[in-house]
N, C-alpha and C. Protein backbone atom coordinates (compact mmCIF):
# COMPACT_ATOMS: atom_id res chain seq x y z
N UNK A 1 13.58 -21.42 5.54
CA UNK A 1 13.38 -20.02 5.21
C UNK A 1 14.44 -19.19 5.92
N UNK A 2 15.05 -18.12 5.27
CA UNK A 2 15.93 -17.17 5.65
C UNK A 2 14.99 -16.24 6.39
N UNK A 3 15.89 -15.48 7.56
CA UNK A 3 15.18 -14.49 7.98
C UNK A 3 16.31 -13.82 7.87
N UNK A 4 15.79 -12.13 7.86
CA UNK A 4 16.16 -10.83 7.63
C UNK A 4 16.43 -9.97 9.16
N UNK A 5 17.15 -9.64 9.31
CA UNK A 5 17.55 -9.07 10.02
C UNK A 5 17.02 -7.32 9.85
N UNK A 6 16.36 -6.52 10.86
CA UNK A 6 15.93 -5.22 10.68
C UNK A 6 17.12 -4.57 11.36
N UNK A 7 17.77 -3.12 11.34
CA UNK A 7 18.47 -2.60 11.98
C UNK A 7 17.62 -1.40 13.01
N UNK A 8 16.61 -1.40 12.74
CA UNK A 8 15.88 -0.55 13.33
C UNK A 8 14.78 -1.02 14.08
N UNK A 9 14.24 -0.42 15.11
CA UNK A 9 13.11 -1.06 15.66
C UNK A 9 12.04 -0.83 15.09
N UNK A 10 11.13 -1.93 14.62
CA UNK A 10 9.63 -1.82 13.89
C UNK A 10 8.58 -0.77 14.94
N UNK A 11 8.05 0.12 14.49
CA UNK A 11 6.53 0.56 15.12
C UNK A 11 6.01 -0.23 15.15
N UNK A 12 5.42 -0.90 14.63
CA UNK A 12 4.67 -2.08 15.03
C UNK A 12 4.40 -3.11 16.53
N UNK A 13 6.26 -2.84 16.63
CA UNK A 13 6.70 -3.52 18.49
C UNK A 13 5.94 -2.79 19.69
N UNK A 14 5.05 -1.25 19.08
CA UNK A 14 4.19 -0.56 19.79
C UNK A 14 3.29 -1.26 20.49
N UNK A 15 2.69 -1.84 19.35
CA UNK A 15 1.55 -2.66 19.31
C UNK A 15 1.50 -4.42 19.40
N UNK A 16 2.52 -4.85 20.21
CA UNK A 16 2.84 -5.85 20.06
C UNK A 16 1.52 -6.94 21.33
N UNK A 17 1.21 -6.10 22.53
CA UNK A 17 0.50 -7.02 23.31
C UNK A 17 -0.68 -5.58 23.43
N UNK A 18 -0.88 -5.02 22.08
CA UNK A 18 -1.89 -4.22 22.28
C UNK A 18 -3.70 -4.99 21.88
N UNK A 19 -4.41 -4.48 22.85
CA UNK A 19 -5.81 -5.53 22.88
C UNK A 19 -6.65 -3.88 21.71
N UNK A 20 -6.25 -4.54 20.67
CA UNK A 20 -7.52 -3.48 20.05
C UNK A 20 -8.99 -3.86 19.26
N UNK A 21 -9.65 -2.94 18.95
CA UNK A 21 -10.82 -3.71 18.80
C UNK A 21 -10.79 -3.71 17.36
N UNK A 22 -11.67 -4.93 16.81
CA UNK A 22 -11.30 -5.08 15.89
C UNK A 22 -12.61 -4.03 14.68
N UNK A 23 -12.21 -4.39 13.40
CA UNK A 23 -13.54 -3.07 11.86
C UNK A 23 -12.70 -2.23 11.84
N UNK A 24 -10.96 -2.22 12.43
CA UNK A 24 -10.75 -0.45 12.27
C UNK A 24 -9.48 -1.19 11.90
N UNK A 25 -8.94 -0.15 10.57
CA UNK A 25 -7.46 0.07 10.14
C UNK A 25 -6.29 0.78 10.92
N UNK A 26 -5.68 -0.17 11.62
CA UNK A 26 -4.65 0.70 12.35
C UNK A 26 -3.20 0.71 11.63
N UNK A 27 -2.43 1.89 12.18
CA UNK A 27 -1.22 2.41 11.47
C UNK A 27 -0.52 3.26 11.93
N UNK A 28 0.45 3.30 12.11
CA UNK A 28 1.44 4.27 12.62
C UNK A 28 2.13 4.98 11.99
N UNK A 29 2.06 6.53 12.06
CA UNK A 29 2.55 8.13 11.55
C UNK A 29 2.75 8.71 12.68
N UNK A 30 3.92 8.87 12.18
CA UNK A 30 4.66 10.39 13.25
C UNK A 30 4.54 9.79 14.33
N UNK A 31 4.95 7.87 14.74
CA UNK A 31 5.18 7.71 16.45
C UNK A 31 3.37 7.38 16.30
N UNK A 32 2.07 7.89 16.08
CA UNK A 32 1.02 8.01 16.62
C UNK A 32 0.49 6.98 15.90
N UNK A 33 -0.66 6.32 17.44
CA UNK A 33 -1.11 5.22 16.27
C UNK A 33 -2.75 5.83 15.55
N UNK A 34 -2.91 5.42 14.57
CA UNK A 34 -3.91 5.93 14.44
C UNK A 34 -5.36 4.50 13.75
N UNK A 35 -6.40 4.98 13.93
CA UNK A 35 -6.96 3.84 13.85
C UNK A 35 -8.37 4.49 13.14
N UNK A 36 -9.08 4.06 12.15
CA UNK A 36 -10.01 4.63 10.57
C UNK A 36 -10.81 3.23 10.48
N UNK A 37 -12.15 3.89 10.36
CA UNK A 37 -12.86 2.66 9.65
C UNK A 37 -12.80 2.72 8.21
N UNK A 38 -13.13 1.03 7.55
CA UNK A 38 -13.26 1.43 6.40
C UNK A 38 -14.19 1.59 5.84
N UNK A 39 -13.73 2.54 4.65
CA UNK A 39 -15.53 3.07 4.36
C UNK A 39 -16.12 2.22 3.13
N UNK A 40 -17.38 2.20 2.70
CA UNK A 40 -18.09 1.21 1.99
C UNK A 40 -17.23 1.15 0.60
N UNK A 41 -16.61 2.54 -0.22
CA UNK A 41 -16.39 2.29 -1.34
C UNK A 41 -15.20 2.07 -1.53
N UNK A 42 -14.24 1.96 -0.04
CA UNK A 42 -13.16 1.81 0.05
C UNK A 42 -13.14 0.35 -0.28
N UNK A 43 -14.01 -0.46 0.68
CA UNK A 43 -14.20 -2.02 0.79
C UNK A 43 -14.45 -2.53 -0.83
N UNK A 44 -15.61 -1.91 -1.02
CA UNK A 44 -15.74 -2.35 -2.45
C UNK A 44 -14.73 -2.35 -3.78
N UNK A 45 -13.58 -1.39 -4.00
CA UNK A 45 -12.76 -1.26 -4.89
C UNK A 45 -11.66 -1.97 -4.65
N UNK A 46 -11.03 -2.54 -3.08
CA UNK A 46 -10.46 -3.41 -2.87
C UNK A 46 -10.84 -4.80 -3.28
N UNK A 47 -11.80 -4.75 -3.03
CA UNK A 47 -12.69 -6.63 -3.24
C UNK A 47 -13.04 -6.69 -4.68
N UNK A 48 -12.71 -5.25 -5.68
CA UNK A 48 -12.84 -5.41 -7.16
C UNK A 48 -11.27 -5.35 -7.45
N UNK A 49 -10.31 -4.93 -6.78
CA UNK A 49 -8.91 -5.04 -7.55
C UNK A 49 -8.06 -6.22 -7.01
N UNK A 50 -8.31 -7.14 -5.92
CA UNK A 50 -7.72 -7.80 -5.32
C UNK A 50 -7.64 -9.08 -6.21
N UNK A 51 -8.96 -9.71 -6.12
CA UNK A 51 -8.70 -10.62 -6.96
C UNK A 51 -7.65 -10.62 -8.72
N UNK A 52 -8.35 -9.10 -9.06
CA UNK A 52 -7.65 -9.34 -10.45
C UNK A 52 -5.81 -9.47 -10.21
N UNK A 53 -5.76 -8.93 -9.47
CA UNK A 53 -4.01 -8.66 -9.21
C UNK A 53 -3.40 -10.01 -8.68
N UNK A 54 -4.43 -10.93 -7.91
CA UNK A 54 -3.86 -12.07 -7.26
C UNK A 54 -3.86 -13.25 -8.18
N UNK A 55 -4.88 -13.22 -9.07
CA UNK A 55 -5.08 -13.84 -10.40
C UNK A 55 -3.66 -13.58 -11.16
N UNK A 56 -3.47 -12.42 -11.48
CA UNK A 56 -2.06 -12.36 -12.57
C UNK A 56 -1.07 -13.08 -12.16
N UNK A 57 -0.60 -12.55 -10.73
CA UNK A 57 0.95 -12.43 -10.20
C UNK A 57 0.69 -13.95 -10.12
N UNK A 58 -0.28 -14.85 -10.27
CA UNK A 58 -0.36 -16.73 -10.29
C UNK A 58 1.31 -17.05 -9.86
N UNK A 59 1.48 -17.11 -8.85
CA UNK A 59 2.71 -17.00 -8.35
C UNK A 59 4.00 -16.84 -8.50
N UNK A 60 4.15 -15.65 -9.18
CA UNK A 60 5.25 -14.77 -9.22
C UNK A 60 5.09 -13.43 -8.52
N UNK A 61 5.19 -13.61 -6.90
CA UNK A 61 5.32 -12.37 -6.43
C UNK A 61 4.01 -12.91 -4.99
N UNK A 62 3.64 -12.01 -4.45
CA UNK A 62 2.14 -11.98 -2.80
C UNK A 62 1.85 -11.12 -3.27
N UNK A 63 0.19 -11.20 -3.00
CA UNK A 63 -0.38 -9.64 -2.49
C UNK A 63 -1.02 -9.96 -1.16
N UNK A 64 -0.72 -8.82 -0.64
CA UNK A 64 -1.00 -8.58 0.81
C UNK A 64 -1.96 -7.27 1.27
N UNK A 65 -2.58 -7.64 1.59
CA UNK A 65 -3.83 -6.41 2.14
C UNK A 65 -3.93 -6.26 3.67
N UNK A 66 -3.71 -4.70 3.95
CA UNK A 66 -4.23 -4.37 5.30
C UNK A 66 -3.00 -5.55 6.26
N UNK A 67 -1.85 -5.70 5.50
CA UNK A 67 -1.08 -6.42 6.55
C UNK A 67 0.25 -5.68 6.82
N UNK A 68 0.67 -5.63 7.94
CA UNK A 68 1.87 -4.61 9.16
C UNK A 68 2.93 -5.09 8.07
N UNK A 69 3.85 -4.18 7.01
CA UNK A 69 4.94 -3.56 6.76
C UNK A 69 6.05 -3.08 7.77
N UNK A 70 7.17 -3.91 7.84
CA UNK A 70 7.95 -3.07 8.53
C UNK A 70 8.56 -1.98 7.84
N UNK A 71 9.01 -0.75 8.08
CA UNK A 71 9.67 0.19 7.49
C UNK A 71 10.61 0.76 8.14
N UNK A 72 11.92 1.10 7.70
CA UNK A 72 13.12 1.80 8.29
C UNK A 72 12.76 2.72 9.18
N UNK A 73 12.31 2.92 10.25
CA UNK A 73 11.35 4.00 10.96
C UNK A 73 10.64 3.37 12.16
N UNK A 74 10.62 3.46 13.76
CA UNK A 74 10.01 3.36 14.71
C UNK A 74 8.89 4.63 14.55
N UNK A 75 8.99 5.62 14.03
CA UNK A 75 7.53 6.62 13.94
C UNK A 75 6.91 6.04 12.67
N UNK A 76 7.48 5.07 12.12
CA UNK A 76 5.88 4.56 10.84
C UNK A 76 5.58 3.72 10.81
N UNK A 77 4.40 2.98 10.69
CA UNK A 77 4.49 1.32 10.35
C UNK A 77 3.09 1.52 9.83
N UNK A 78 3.32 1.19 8.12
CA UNK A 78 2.23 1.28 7.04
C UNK A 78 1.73 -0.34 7.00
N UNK A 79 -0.33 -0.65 6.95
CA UNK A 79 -0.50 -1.40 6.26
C UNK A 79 -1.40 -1.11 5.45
N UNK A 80 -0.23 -1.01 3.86
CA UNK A 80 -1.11 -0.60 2.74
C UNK A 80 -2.54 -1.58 2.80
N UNK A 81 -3.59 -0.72 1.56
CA UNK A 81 -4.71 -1.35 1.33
C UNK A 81 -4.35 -2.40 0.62
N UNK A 82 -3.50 -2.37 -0.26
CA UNK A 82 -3.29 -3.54 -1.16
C UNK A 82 -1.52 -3.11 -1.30
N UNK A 83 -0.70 -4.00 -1.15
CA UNK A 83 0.99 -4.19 -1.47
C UNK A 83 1.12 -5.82 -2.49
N UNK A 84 1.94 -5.39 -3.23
CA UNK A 84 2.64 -6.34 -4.53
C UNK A 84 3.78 -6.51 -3.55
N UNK A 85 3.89 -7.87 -3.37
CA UNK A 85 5.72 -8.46 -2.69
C UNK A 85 6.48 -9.00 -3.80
N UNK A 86 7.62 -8.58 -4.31
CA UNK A 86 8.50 -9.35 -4.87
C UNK A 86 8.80 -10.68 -5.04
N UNK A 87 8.14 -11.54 -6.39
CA UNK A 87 8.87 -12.96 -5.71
C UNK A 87 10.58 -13.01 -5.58
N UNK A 88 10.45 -14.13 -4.49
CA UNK A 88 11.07 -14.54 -3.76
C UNK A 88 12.16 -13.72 -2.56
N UNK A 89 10.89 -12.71 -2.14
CA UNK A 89 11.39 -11.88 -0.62
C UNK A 89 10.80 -12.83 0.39
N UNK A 90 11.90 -12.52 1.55
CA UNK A 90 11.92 -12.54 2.69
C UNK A 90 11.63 -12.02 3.48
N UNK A 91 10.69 -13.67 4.83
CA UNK A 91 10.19 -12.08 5.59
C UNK A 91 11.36 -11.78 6.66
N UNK A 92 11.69 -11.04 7.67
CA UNK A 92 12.33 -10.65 8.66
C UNK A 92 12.07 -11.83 9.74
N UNK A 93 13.07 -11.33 10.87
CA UNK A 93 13.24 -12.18 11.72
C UNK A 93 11.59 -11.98 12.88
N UNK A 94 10.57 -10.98 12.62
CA UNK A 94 9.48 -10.77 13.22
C UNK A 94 8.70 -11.25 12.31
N UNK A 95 8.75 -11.97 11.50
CA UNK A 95 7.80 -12.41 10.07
C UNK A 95 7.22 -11.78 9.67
N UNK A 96 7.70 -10.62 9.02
CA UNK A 96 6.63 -9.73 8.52
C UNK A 96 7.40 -9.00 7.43
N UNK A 97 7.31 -8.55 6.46
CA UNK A 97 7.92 -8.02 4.45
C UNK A 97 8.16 -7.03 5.54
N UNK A 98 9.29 -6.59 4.60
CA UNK A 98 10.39 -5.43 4.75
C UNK A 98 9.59 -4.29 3.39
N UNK A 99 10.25 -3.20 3.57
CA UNK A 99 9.60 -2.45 2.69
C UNK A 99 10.30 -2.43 0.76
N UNK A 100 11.82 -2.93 1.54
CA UNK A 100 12.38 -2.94 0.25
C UNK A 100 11.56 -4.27 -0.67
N UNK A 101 10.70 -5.35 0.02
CA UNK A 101 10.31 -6.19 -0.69
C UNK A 101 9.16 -5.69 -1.62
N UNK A 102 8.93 -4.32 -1.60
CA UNK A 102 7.88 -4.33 -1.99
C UNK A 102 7.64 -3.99 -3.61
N UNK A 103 6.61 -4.64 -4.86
CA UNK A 103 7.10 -3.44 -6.11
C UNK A 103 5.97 -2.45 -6.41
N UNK A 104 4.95 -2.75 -5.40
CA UNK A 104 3.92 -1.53 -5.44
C UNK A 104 2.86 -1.27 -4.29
N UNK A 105 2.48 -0.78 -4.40
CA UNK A 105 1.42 -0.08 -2.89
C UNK A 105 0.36 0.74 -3.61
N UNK A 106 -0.54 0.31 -3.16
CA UNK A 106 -1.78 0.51 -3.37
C UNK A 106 -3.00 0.93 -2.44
N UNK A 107 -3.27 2.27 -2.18
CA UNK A 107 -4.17 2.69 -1.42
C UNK A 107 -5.51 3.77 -1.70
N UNK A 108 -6.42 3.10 -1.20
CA UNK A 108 -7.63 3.93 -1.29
C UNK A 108 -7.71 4.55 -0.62
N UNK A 109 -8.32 6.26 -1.33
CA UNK A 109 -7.82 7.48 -0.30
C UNK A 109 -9.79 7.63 0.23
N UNK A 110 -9.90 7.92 1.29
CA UNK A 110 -10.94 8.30 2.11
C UNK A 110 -10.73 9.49 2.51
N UNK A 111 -11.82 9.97 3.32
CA UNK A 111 -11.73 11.65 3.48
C UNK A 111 -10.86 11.02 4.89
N UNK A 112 -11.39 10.46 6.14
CA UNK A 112 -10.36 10.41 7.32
C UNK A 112 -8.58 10.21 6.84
N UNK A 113 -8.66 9.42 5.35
CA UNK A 113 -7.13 8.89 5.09
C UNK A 113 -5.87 9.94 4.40
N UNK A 114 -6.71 11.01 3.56
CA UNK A 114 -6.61 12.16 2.89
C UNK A 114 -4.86 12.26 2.94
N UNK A 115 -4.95 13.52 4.28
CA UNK A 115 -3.92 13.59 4.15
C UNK A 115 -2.31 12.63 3.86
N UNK A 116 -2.77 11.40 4.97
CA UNK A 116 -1.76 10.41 5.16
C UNK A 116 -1.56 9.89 4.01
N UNK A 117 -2.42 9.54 2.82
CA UNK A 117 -2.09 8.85 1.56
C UNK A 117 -0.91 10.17 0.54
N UNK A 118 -1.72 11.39 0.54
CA UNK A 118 -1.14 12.12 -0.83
C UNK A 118 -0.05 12.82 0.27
N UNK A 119 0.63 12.65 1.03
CA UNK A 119 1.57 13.80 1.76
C UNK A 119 2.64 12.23 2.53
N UNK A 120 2.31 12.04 3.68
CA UNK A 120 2.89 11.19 4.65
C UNK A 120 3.30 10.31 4.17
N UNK A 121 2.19 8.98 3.32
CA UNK A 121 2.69 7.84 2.88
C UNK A 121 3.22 8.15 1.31
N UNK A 122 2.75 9.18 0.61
CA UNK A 122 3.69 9.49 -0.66
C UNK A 122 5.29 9.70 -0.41
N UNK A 123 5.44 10.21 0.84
CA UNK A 123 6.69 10.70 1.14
C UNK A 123 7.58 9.49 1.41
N UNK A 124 7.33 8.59 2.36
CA UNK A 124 8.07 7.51 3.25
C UNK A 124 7.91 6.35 1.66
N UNK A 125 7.16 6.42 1.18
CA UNK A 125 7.04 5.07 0.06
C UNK A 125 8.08 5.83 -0.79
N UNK A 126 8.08 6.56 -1.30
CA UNK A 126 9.27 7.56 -2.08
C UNK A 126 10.21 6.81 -1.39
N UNK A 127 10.97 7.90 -0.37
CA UNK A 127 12.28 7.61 0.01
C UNK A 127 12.77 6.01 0.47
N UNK A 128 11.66 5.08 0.03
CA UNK A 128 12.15 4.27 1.06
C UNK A 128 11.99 3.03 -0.78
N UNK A 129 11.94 4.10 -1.64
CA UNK A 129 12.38 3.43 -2.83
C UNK A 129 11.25 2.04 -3.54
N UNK A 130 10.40 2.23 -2.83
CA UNK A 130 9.33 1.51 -3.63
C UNK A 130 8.41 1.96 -4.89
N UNK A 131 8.77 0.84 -5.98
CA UNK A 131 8.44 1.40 -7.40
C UNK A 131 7.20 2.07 -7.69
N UNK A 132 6.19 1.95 -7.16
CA UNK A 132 5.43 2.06 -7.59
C UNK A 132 4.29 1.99 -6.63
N UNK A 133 3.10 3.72 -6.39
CA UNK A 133 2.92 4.16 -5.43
C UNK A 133 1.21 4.56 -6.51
N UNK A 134 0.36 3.79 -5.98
CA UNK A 134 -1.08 4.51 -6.43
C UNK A 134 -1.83 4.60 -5.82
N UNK A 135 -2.53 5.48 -5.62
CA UNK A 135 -3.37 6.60 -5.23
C UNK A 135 -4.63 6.29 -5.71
N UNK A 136 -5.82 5.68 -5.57
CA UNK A 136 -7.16 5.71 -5.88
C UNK A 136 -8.59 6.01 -5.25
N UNK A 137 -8.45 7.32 -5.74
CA UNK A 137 -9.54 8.03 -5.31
C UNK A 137 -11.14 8.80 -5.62
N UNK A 138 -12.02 7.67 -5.01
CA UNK A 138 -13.39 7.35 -5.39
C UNK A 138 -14.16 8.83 -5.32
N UNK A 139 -13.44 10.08 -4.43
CA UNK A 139 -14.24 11.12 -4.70
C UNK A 139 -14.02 11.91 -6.18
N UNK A 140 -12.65 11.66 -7.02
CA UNK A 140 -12.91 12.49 -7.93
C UNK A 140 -12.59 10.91 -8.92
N UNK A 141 -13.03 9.59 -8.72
CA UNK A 141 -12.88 8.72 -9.70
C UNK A 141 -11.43 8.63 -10.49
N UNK A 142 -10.39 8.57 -9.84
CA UNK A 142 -9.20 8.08 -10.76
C UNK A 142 -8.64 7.71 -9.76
N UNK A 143 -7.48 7.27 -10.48
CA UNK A 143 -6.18 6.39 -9.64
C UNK A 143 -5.05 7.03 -10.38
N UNK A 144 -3.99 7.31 -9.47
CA UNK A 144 -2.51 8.19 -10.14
C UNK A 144 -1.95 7.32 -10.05
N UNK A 145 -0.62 6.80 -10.65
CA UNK A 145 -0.05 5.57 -10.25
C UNK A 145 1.33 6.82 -10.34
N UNK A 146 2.15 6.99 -9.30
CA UNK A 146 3.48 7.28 -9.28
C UNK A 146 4.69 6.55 -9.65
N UNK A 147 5.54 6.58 -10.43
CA UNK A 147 6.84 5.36 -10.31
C UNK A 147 8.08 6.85 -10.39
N UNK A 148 8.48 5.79 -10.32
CA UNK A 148 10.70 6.26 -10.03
C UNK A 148 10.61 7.08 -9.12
N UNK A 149 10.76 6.44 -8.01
CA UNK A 149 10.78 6.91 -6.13
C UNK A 149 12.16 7.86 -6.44
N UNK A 150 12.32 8.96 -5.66
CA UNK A 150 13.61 10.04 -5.59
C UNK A 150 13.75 9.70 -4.07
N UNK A 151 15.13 9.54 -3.74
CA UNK A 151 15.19 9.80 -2.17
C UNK A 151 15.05 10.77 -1.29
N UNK A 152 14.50 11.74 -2.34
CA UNK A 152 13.92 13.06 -1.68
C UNK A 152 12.55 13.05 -0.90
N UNK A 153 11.73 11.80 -1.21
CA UNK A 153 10.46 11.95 -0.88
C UNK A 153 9.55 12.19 -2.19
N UNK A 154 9.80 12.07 -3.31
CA UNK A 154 8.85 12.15 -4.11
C UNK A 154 9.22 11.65 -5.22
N UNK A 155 8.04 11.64 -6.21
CA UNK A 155 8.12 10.42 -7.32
C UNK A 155 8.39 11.24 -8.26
N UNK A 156 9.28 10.70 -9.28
CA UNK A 156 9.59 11.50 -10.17
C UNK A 156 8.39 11.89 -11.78
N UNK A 157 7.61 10.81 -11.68
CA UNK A 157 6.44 10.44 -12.36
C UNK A 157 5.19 9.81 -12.22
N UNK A 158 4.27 10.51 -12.97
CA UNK A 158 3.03 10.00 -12.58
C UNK A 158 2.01 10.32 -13.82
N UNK A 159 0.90 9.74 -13.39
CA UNK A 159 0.38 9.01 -14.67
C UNK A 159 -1.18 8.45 -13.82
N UNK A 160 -2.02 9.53 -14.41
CA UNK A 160 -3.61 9.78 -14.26
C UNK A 160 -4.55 9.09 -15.02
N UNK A 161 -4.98 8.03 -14.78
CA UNK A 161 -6.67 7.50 -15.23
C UNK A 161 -7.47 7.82 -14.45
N UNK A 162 -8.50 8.02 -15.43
CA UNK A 162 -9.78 7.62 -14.47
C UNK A 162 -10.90 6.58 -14.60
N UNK A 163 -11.57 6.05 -13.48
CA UNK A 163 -12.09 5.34 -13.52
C UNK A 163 -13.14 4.50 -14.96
N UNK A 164 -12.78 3.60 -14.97
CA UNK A 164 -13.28 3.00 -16.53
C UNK A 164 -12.24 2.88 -17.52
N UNK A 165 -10.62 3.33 -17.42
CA UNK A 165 -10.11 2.74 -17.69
C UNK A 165 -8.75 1.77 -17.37
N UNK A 166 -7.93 1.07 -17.89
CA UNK A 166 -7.31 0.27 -17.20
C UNK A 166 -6.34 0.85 -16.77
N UNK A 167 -6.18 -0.05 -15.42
CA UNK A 167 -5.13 0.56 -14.56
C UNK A 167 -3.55 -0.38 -15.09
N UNK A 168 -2.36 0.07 -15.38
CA UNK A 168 -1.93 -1.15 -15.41
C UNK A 168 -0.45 -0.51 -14.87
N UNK A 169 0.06 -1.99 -14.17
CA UNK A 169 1.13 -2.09 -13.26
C UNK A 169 2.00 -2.42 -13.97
N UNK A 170 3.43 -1.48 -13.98
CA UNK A 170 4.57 -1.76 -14.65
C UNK A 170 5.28 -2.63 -13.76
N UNK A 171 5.74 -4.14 -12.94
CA UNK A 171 6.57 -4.34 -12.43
C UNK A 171 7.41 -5.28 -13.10
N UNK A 172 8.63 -5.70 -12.23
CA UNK A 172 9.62 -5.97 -12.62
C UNK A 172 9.45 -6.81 -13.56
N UNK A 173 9.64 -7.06 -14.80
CA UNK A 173 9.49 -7.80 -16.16
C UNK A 173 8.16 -9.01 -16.27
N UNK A 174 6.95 -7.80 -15.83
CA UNK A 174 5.80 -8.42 -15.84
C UNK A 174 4.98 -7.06 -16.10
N UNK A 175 3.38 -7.32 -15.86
CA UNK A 175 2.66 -6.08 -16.03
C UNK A 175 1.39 -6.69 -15.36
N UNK A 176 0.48 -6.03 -14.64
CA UNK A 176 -0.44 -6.56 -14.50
C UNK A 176 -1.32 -5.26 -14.45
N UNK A 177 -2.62 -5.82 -15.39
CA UNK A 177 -3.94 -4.94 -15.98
C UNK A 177 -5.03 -4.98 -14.77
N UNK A 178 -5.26 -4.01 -14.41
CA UNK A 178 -6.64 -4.05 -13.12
C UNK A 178 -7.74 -3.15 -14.31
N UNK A 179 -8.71 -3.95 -14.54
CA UNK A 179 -10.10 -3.19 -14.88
C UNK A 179 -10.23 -2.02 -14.02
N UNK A 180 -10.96 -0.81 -13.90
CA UNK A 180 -11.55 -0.13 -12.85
C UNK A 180 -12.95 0.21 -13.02
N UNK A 181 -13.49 -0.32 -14.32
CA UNK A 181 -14.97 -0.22 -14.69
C UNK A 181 -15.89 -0.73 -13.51
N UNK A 182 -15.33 -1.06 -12.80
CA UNK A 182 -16.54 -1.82 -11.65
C UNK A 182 -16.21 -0.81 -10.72
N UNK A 183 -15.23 -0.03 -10.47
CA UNK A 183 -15.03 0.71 -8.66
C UNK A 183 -16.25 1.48 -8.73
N UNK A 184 -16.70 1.79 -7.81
CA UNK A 184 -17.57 2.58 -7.35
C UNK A 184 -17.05 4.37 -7.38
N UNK A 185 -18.36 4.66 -7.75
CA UNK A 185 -17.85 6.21 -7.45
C UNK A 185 -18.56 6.50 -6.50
N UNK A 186 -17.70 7.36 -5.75
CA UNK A 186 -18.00 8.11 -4.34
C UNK A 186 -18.33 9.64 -4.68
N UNK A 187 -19.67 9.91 -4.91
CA UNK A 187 -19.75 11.28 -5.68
C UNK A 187 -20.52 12.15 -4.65
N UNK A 188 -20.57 12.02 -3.29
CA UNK A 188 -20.97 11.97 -2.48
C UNK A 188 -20.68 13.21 -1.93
């Protein structure tokens, strides 16, 4: 296996001999680490889209959940709820996907996650050129799926379902269909 060379230091190296406890999503914004439980309907819409997505990509491509992303940036280190890896990326010389490996990101927005999903991580997944950026959110029942990252920080397009119908992933000369008839609504 090749390893990748980072030019930047990972956030993550924060947390390298850090003793934390474990039930909580940790992540780094703005330098800070921050650490969220997950909430019930968060758990549940993951454990309904995971399989279908790991089923398709039948090995062309990883999915990876809740696992440390390095990103061009010592103030960020994202682990999406659900990330699509490119087949045949490499991990880095710390074993861990680079961000350019990535062809989509996938996160469930919670009220603690709010801001960081539609502002912070819309912004850094933008500029940092990853195709394809969705947003699924159990309080008003849909999922936005963003594509064509601008290096400005924002997506040039986007594209609204809501829950009950299919979600589907444009990647690189494939597609993969996620049901959403099963997510839970958070009407709460």
């Amino acid at each position: 296996m090749t390893t990748i060379e980072m030019d930047v230091q990972s956030a993550w190296d924060a947390l390298e001999n850090a003793n934390l406890p474990g039930g909580y999503r940790v992540e780094i914004t703005e330098g800070k680490i921050i650490m969220t439980p997950q909430g019930e309907s968060q758990s549940d819409i993951l454990l309904e889209a995971a399989p279908q997505i790991k089923q398709q990509l039948a090995g062309h491509g990883k999915l990876l959940s809740d696992v440390m992303i390095d990103f061009p940036s010592h103030l960020y280190g994202y682990a999406p709820d659900l990330a699509v890896v490119a087949p045949g990326s490499e991990r880095n010389s710390r074993g861990r996907f680079e961000w350019h490996s990535l062809e989509a990101v996938l996160e469930v927005v919670s009220k603690s996650t709010r801001d960081n999903d539609f502002t912070k991580k819309f912004r850094m997944y933008a500029e940092c050129a990853i195709p394809l950026y969705v947003i699924i959110d159990p309080s008003d029942n849909t999922c936005t799926i963003h594509s064509r990252p601008t290096r400005t920080g924002t997506y040039a397009e986007q594209e609204q379902i809501a829950f009950g119908e299919d979600l589907v992933l444009h990647l690189s000369g494939r597609e993969i269909v996620v049901k959403t008839d099963g997510f839970p609504r958070d009407d709460r």
